[in-house]
PDB file of N, CA and C in Angstrom:
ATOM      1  N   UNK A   1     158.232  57.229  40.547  1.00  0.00           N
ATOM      2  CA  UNK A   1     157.756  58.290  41.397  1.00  0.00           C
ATOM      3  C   UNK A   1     157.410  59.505  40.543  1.00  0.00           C
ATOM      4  N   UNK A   2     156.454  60.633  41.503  1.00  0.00           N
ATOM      5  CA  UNK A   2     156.430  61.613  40.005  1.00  0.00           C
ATOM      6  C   UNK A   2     157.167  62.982  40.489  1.00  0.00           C
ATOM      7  N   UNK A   3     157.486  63.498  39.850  1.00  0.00           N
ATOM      8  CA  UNK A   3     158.258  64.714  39.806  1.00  0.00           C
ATOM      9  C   UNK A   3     157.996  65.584  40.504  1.00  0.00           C
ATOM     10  N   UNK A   4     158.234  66.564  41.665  1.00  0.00           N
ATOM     11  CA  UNK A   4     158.049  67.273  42.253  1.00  0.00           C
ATOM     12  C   UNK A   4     157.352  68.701  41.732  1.00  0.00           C
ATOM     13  N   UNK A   5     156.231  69.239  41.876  1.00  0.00           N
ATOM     14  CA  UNK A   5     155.543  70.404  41.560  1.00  0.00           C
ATOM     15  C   UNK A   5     156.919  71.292  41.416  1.00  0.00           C
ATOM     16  N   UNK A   6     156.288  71.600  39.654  1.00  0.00           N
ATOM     17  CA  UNK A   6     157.033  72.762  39.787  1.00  0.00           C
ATOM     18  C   UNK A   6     156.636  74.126  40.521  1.00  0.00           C
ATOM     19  N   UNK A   7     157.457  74.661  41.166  1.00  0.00           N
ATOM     20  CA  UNK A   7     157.024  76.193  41.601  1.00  0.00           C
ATOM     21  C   UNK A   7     156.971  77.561  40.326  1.00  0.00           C
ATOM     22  N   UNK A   8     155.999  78.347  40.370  1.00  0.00           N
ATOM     23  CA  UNK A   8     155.277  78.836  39.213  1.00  0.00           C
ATOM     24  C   UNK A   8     155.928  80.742  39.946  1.00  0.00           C
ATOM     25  N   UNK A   9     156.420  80.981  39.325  1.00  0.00           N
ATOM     26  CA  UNK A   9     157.077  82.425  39.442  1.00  0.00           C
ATOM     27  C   UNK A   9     156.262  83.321  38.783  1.00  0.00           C
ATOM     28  N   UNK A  10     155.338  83.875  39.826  1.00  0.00           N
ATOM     29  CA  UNK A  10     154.368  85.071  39.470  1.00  0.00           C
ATOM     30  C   UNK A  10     154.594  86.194  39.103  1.00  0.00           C
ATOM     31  N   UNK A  11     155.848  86.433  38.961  1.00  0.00           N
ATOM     32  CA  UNK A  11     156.669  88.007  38.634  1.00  0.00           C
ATOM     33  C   UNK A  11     156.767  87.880  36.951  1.00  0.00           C
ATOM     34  N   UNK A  12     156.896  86.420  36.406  1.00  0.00           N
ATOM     35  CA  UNK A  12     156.775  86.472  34.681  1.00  0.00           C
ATOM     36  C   UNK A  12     155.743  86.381  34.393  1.00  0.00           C
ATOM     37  N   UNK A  13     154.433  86.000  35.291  1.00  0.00           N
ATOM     38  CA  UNK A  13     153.109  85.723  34.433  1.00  0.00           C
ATOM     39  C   UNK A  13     152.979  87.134  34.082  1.00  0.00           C
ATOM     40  N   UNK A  14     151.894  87.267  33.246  1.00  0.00           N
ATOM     41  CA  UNK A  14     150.983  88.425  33.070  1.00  0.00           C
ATOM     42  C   UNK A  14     150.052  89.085  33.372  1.00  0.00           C
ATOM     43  N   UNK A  15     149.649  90.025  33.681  1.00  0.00           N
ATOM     44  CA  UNK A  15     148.315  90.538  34.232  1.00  0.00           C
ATOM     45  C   UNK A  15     147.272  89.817  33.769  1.00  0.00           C
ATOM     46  N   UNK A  16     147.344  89.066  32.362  1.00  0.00           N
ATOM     47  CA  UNK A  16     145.684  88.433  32.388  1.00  0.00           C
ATOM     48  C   UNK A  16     145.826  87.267  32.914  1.00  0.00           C
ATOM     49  N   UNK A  17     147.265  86.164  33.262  1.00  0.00           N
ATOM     50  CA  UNK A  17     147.319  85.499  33.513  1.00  0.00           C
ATOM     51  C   UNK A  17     146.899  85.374  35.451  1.00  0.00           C
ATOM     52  N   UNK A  18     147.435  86.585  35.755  1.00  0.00           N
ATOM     53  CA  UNK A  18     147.182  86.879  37.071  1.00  0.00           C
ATOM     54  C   UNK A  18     145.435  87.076  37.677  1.00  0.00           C
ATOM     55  N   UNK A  19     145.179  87.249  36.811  1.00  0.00           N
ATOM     56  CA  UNK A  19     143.702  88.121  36.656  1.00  0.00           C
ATOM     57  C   UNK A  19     143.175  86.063  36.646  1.00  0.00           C
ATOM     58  N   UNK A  20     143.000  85.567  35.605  1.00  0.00           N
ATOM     59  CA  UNK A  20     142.537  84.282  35.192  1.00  0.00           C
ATOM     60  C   UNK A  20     143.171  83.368  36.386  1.00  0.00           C
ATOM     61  N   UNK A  21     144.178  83.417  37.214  1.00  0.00           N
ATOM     62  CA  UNK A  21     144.381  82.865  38.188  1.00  0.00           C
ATOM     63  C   UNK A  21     143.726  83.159  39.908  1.00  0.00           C
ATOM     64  N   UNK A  22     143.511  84.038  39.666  1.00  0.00           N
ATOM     65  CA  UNK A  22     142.520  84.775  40.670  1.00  0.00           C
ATOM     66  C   UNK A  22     141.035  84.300  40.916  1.00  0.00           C
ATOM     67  N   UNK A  23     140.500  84.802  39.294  1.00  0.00           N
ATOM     68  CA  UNK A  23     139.198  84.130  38.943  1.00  0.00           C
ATOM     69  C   UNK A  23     138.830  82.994  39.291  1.00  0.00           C
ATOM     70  N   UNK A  24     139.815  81.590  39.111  1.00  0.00           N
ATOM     71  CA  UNK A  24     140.183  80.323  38.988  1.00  0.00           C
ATOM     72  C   UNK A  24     139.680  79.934  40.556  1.00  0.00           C
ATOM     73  N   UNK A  25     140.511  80.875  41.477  1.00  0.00           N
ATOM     74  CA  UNK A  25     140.314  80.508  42.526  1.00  0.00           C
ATOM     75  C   UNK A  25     139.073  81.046  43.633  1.00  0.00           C
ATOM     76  N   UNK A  26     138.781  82.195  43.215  1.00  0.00           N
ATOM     77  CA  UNK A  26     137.351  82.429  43.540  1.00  0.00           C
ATOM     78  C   UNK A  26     136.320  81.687  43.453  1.00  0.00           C
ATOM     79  N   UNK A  27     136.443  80.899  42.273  1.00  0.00           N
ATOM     80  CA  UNK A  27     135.294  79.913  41.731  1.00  0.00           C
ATOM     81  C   UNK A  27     135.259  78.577  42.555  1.00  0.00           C
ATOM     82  N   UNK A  28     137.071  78.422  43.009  1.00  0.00           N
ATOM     83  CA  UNK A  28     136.892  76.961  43.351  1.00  0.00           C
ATOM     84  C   UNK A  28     136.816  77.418  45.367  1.00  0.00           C
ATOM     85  N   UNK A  29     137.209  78.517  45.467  1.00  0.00           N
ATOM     86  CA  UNK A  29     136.743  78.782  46.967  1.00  0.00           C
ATOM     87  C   UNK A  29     135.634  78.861  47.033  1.00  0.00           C
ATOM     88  N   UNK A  30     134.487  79.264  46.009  1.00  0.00           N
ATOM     89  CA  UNK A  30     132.804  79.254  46.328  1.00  0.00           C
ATOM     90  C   UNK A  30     132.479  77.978  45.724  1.00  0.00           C
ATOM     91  N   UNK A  31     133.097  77.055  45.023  1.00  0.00           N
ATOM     92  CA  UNK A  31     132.544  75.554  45.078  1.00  0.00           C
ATOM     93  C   UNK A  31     132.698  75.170  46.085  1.00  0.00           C
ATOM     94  N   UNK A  32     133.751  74.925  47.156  1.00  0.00           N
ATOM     95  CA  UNK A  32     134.304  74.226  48.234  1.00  0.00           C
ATOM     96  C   UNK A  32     133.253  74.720  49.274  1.00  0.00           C
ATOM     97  N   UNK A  33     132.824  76.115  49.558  1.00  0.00           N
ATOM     98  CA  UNK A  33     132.011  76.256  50.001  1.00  0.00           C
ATOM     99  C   UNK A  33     130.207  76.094  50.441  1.00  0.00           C
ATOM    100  N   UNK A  34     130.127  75.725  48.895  1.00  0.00           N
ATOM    101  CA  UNK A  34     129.163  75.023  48.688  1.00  0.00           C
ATOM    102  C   UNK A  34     128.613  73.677  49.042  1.00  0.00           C
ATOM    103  N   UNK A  35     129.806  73.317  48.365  1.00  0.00           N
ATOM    104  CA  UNK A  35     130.474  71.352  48.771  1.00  0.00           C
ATOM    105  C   UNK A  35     130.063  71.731  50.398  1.00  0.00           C
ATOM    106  N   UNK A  36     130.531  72.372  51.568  1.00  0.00           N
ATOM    107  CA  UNK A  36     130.718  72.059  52.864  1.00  0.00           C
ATOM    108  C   UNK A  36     129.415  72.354  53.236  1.00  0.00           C
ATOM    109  N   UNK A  37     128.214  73.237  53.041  1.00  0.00           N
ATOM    110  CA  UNK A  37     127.244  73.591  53.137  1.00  0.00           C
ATOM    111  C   UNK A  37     126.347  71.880  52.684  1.00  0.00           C
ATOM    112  N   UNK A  38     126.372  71.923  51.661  1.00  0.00           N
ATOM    113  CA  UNK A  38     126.021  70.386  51.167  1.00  0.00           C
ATOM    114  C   UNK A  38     126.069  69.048  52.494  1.00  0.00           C
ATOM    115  N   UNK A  39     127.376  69.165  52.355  1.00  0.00           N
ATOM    116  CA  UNK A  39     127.623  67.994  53.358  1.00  0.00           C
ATOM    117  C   UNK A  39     127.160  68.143  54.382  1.00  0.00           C
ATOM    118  N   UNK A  40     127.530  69.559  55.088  1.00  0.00           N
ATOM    119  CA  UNK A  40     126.331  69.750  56.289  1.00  0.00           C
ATOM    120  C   UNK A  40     125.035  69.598  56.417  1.00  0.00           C
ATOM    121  N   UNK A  41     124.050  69.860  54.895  1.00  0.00           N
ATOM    122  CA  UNK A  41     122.766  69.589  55.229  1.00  0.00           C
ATOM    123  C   UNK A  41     122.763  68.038  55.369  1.00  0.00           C
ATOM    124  N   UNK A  42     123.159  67.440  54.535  1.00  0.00           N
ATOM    125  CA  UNK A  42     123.424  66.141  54.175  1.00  0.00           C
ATOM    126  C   UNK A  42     123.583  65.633  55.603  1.00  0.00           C
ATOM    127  N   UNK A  43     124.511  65.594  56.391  1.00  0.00           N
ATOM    128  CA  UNK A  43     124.899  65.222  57.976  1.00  0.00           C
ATOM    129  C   UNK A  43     123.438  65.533  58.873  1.00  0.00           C
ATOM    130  N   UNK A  44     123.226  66.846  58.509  1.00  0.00           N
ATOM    131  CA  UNK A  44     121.914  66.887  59.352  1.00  0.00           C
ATOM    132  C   UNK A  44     120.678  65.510  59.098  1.00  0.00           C
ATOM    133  N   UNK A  45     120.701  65.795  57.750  1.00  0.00           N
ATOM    134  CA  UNK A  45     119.379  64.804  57.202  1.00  0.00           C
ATOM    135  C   UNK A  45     119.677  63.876  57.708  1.00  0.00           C
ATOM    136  N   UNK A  46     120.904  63.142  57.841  1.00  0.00           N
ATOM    137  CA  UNK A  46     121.194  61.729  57.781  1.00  0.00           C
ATOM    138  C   UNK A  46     120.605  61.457  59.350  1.00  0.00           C
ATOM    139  N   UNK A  47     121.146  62.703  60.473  1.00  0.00           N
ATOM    140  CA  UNK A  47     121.258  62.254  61.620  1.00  0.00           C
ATOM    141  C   UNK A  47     119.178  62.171  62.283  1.00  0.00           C
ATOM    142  N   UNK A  48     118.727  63.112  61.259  1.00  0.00           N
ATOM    143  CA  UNK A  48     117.138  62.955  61.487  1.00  0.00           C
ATOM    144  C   UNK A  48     116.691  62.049  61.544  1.00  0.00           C
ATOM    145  N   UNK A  49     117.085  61.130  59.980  1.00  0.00           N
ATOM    146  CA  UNK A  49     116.525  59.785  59.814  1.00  0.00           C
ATOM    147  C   UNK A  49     116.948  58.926  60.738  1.00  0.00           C
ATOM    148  N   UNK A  50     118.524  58.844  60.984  1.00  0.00           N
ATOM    149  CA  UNK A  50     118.736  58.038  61.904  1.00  0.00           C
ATOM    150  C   UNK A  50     117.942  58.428  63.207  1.00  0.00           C
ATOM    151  N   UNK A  51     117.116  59.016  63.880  1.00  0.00           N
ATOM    152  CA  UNK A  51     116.858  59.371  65.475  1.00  0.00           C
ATOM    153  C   UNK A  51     115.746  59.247  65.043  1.00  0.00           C
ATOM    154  N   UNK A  52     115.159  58.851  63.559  1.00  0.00           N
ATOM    155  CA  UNK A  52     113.350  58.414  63.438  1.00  0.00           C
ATOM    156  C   UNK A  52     113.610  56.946  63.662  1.00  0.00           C
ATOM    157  N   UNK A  53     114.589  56.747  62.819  1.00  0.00           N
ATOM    158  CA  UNK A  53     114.567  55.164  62.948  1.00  0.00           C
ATOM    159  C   UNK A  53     114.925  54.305  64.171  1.00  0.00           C
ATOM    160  N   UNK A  54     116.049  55.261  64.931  1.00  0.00           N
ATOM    161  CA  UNK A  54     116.187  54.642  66.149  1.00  0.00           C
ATOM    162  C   UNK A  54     114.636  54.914  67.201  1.00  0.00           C
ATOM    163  N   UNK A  55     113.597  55.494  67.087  1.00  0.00           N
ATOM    164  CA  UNK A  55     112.509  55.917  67.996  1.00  0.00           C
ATOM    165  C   UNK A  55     111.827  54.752  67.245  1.00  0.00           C
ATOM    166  N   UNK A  56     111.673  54.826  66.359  1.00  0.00           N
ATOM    167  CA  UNK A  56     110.730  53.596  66.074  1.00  0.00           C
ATOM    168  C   UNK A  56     111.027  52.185  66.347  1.00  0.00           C
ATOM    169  N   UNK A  57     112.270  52.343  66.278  1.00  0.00           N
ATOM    170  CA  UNK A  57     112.820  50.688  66.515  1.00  0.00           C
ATOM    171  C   UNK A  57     112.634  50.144  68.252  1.00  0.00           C
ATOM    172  N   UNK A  58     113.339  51.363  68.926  1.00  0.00           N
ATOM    173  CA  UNK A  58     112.779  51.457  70.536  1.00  0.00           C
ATOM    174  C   UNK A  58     111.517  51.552  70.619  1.00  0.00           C
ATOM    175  N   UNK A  59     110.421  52.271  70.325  1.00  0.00           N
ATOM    176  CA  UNK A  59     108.642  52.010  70.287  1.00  0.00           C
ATOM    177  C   UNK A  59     108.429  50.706  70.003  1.00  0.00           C
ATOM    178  N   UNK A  60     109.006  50.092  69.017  1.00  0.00           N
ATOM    179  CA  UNK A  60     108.519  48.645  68.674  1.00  0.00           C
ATOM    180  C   UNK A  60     108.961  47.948  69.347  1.00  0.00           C
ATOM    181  N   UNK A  61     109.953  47.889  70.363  1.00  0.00           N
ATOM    182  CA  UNK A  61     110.455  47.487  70.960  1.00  0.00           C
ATOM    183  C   UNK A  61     109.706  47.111  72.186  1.00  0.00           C
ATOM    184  N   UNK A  62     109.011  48.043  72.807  1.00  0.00           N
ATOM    185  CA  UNK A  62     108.640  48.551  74.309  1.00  0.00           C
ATOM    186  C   UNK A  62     107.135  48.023  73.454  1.00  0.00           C
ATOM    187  N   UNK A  63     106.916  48.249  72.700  1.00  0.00           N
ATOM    188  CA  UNK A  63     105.143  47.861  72.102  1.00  0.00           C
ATOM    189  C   UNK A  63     105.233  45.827  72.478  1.00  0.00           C
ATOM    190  N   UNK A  64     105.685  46.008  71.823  1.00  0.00           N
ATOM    191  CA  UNK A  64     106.043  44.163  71.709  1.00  0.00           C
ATOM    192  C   UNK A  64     105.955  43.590  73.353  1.00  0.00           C
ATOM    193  N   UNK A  65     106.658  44.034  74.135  1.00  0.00           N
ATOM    194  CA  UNK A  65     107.134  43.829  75.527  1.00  0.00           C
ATOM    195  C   UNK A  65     105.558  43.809  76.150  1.00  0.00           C
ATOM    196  N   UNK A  66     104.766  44.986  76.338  1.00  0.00           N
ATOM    197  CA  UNK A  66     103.863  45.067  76.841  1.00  0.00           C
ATOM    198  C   UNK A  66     102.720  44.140  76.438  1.00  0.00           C
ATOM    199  N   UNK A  67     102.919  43.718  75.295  1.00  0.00           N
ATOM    200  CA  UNK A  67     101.136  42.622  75.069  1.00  0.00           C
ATOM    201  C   UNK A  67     101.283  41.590  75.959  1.00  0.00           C
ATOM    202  N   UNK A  68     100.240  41.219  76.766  1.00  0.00           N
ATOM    203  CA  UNK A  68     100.157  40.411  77.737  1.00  0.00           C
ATOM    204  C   UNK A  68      99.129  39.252  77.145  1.00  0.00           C
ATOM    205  N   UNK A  69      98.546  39.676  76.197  1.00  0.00           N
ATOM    206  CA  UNK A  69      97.262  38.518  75.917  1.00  0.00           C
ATOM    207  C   UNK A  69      98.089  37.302  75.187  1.00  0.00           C
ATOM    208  N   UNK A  70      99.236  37.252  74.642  1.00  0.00           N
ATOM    209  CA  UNK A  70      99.941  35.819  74.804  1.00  0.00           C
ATOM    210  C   UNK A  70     100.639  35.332  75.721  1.00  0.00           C
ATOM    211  N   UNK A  71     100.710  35.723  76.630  1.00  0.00           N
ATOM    212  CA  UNK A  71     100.845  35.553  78.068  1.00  0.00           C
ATOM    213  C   UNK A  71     100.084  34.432  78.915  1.00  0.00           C
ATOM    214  N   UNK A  72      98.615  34.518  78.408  1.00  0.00           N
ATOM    215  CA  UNK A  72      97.607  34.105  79.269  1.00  0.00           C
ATOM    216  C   UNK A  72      97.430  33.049  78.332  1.00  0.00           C
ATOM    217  N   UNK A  73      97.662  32.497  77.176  1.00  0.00           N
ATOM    218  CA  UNK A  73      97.511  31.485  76.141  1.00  0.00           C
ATOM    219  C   UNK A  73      97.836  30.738  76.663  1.00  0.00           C
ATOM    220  N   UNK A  74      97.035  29.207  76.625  1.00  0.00           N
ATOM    221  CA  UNK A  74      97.304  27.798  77.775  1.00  0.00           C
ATOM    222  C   UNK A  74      96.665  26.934  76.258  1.00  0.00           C
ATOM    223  N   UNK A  75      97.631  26.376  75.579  1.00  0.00           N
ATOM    224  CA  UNK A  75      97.426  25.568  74.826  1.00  0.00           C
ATOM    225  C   UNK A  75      96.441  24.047  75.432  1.00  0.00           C
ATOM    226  N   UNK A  76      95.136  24.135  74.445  1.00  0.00           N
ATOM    227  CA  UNK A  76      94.402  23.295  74.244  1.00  0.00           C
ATOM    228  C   UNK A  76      94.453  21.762  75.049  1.00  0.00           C
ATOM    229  N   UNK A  77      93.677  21.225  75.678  1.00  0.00           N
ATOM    230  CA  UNK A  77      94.093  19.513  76.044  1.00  0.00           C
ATOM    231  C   UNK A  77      94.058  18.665  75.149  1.00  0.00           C
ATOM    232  N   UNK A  78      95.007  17.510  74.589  1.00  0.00           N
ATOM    233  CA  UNK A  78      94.410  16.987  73.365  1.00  0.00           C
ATOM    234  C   UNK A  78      93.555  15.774  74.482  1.00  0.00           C
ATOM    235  N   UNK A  79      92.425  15.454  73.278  1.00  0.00           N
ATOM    236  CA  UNK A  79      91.672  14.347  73.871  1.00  0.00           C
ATOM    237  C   UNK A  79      92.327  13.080  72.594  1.00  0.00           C
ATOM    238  N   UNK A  80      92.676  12.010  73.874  1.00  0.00           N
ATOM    239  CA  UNK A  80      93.070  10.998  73.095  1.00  0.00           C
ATOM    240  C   UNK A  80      91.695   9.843  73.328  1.00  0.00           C
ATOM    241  N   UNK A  81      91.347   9.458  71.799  1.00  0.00           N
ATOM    242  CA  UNK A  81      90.133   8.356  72.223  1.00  0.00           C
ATOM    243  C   UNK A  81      90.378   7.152  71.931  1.00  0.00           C
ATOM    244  N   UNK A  82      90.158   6.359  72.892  1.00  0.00           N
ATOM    245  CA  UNK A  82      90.565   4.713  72.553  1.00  0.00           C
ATOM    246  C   UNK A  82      89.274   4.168  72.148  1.00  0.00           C
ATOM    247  N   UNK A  83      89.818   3.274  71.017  1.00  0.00           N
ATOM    248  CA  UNK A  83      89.248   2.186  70.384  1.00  0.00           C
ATOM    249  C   UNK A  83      89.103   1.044  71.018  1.00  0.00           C
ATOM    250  N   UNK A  84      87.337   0.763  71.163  1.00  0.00           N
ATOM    251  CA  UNK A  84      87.327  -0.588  71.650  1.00  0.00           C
ATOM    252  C   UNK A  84      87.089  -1.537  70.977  1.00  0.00           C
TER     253      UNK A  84
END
């Protein structure tokens, strides 16, 4: 198993250490922010494509349904000829 986080006592660090821990986290609160912005466009895009692809798949769908001219197709008579 691994060892339990140590807890970090901010009363011995130092002002630059305090300062560089601050910084640290500014940076990774405006990555994370970024990251979520990201994923959101990302979610949007995804859900576009998906609602093109689902319209087209339903159009092709309803297109297909409506042709009637194989409908009316009456396959050929064969002529059988006897040999006399």
């Amino acid at each position: 198993m691994s060892e339990p986080e140590s807890k970090v006592d901010f009363s011995k660090l130092g002002k630059a250490n305090l300062d560089l821990i601050k910084l640290i986290e500014e940076k990774n609160r405006a990555r994370v922010e970024k990251l979520r912005k990201v994923r959101k466009n990302n979610l949007i895009t995804a859900g576009i494509i998906g609602c093109c692809v689902l319209s087209i798949y339903t159009y092709s769908i309803f297109a297909i349904k409506q042709e009637k001219f194989l409908d009316d197709f009456e396959e050929p008579q064969k002529i059988i000829e006897v040999k006399k």
